[in-house]
N, C-alpha and C. Protein backbone atom coordinates (compact mmCIF):
# COMPACT_ATOMS: atom_id res chain seq x y z
N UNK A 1 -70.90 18.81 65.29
CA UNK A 1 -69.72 18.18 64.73
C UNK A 1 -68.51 19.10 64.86
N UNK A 2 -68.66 20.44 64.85
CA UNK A 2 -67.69 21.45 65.08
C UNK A 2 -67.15 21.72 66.58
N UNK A 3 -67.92 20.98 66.99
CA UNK A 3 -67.28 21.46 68.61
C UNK A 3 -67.30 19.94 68.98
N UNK A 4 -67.08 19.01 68.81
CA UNK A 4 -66.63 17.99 69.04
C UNK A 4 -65.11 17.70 68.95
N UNK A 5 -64.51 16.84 70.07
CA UNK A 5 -62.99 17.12 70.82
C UNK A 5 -62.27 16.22 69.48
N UNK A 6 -61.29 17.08 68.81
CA UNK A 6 -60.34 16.77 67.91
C UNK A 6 -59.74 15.16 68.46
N UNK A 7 -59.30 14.64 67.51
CA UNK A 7 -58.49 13.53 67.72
C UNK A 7 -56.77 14.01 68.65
N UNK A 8 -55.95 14.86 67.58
CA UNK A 8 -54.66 14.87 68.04
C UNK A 8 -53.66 14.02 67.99
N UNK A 9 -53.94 13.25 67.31
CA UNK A 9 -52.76 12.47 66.89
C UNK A 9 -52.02 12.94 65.81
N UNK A 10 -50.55 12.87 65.61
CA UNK A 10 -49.48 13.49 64.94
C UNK A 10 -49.65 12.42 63.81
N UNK A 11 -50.10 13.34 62.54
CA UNK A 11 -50.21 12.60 61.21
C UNK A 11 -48.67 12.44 60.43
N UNK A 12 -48.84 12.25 59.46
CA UNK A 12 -47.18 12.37 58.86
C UNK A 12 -46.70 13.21 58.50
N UNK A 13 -47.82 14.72 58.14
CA UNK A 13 -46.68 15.46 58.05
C UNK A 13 -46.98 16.28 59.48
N UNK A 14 -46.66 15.62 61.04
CA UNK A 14 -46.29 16.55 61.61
C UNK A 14 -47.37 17.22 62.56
N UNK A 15 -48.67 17.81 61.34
CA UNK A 15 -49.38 18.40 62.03
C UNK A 15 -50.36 17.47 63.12
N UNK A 16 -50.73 17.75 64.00
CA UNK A 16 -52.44 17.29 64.97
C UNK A 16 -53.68 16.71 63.73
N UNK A 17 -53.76 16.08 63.84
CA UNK A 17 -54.72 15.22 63.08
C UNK A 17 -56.47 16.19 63.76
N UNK A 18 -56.72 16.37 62.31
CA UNK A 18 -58.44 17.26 63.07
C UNK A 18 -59.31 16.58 62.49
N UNK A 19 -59.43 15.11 62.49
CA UNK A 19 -60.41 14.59 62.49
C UNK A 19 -61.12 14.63 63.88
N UNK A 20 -62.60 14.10 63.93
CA UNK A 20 -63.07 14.27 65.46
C UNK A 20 -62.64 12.81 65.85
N UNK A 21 -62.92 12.85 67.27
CA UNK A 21 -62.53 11.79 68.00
C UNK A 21 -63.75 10.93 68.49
N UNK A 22 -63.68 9.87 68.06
CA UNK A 22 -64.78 8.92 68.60
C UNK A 22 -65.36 9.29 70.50
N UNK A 23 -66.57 8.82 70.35
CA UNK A 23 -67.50 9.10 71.12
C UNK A 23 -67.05 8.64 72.92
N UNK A 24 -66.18 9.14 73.73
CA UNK A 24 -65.46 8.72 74.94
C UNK A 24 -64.19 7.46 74.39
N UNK A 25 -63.52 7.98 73.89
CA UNK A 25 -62.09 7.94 73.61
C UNK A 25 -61.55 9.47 72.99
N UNK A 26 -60.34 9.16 72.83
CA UNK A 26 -59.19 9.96 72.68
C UNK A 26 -58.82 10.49 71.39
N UNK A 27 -58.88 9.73 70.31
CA UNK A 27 -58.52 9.25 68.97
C UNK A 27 -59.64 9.04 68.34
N UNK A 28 -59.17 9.44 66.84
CA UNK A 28 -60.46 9.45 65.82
C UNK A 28 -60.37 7.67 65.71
N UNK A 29 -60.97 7.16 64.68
CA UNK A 29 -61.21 5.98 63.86
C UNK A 29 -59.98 5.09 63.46
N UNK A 30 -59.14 6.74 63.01
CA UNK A 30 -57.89 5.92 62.26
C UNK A 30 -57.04 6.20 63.12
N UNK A 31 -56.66 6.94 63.71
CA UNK A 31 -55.71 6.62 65.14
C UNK A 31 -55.76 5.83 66.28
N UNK A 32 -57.07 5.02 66.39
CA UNK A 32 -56.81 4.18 67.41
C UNK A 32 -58.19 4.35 68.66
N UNK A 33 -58.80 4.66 67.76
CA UNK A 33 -60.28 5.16 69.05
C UNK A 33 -61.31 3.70 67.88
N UNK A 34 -60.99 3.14 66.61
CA UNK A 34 -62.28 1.92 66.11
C UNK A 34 -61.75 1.35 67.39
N UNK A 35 -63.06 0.39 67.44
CA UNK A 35 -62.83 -1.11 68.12
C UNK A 35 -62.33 -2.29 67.80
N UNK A 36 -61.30 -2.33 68.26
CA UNK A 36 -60.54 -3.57 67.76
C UNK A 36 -59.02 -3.04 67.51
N UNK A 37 -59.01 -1.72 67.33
CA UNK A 37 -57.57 -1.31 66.56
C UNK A 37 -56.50 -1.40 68.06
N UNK A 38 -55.25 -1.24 67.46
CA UNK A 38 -53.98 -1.75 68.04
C UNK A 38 -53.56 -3.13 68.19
N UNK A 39 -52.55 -3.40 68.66
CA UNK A 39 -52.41 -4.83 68.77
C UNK A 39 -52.76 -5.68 70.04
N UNK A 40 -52.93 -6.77 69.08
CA UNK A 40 -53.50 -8.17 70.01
C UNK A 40 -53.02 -8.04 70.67
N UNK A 41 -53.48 -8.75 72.00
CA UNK A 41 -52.99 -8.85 73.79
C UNK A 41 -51.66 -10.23 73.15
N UNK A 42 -50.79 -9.94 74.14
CA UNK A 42 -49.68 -10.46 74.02
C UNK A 42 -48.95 -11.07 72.48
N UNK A 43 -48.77 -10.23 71.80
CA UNK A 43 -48.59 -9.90 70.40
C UNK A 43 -46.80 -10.71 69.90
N UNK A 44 -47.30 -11.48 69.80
CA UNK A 44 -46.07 -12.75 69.40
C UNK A 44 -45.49 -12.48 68.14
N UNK A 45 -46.31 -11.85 67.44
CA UNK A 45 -45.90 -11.07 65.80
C UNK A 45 -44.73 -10.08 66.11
N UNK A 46 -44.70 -9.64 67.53
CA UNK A 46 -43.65 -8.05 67.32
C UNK A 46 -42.37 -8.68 67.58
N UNK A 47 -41.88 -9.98 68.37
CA UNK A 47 -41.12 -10.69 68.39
C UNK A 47 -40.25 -11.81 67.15
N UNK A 48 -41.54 -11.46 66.05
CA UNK A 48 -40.79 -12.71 65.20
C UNK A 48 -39.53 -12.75 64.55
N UNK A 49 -39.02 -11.55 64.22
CA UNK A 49 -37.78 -11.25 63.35
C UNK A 49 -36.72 -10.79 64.63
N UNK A 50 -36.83 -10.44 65.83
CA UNK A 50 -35.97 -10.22 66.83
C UNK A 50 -35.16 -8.60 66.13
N UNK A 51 -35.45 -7.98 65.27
CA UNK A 51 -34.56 -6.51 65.11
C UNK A 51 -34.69 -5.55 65.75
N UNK A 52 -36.01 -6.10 67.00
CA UNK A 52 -35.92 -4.40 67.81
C UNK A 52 -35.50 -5.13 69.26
N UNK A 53 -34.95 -6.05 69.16
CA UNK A 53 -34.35 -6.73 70.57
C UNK A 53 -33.54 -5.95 71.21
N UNK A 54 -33.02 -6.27 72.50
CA UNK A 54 -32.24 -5.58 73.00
C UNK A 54 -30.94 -5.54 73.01
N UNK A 55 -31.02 -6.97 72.51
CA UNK A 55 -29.41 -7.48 72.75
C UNK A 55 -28.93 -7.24 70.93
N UNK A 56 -30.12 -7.05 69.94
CA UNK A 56 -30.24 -6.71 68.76
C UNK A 56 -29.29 -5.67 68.48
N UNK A 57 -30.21 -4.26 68.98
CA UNK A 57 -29.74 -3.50 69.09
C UNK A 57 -28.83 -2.78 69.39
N UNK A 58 -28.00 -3.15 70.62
CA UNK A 58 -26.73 -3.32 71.34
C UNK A 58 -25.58 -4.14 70.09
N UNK A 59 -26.11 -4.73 69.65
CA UNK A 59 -24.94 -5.14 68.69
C UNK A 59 -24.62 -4.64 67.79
N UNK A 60 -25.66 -3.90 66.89
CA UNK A 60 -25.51 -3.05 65.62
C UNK A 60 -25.31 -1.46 66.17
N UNK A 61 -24.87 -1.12 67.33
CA UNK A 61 -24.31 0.32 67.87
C UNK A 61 -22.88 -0.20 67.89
N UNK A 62 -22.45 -1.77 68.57
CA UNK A 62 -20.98 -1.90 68.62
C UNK A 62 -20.88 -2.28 66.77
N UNK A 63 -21.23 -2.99 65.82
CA UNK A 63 -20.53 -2.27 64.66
C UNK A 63 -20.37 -1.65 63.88
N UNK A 64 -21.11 -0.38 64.23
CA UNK A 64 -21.52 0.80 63.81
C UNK A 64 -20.15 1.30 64.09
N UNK A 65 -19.73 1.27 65.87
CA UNK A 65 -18.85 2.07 66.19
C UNK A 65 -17.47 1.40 65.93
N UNK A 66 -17.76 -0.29 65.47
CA UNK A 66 -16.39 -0.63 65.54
C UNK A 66 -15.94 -0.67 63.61
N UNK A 67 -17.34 -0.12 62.59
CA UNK A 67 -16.64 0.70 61.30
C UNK A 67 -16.25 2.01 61.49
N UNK A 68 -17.29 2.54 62.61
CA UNK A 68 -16.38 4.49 62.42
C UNK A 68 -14.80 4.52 62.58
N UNK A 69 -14.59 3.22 63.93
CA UNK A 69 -12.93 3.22 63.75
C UNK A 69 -12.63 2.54 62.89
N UNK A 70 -12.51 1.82 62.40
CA UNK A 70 -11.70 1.35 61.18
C UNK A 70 -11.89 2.73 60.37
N UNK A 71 -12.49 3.43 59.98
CA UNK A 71 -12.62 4.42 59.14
C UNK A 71 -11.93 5.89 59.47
N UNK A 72 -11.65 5.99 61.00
CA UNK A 72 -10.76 7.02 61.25
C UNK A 72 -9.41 6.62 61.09
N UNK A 73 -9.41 5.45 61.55
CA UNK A 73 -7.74 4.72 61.17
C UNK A 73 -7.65 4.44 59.95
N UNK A 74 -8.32 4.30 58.69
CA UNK A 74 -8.36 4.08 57.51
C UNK A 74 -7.72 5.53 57.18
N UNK A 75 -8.35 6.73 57.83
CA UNK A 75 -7.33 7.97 56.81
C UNK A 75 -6.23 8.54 57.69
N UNK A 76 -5.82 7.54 59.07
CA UNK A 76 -4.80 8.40 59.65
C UNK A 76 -3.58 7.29 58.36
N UNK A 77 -3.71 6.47 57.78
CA UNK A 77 -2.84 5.27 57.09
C UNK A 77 -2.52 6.14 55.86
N UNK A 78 -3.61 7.19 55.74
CA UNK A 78 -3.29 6.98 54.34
C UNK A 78 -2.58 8.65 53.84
């Protein structure tokens, strides 16, 4: 059990995860070496709310950047 190949997956705080790694996979149990784990083949769930879209995303950088200006012009006014 001691010389059996670590998992390695980055836990939360950071460090390599030293659980062992299932038997010809990569990953322990809870990182992704059970059977069955990760997501379903063509996964219609990661689409439902559209917030990691592309065109999503692209929009909330333009009004991100279009409050920083209002906010630099807010203290050249004042």
């Amino acid at each position: 059990m001691l010389t059996s190949p670590r998992c390695g997956a980055k836990t939360r705080s950071g460090a390599p995860c030293q659980a062992p790694a299932v038997s010809g996979k990569a990953r322990c149990r809870m990182h992704g070496g059970a059977k069955g784990s990760g997501a379903p083949k063509r996964n219609s769930n990661a689409l439902t709310h559209g917030l990691s879209t592309a065109e999503a995303i692209k929009a909330r950088k333009a009004l991100r950047e279009l409050i920083r200006q209002s906010r630099n012009r807010a203290k050249l006014v004042e």
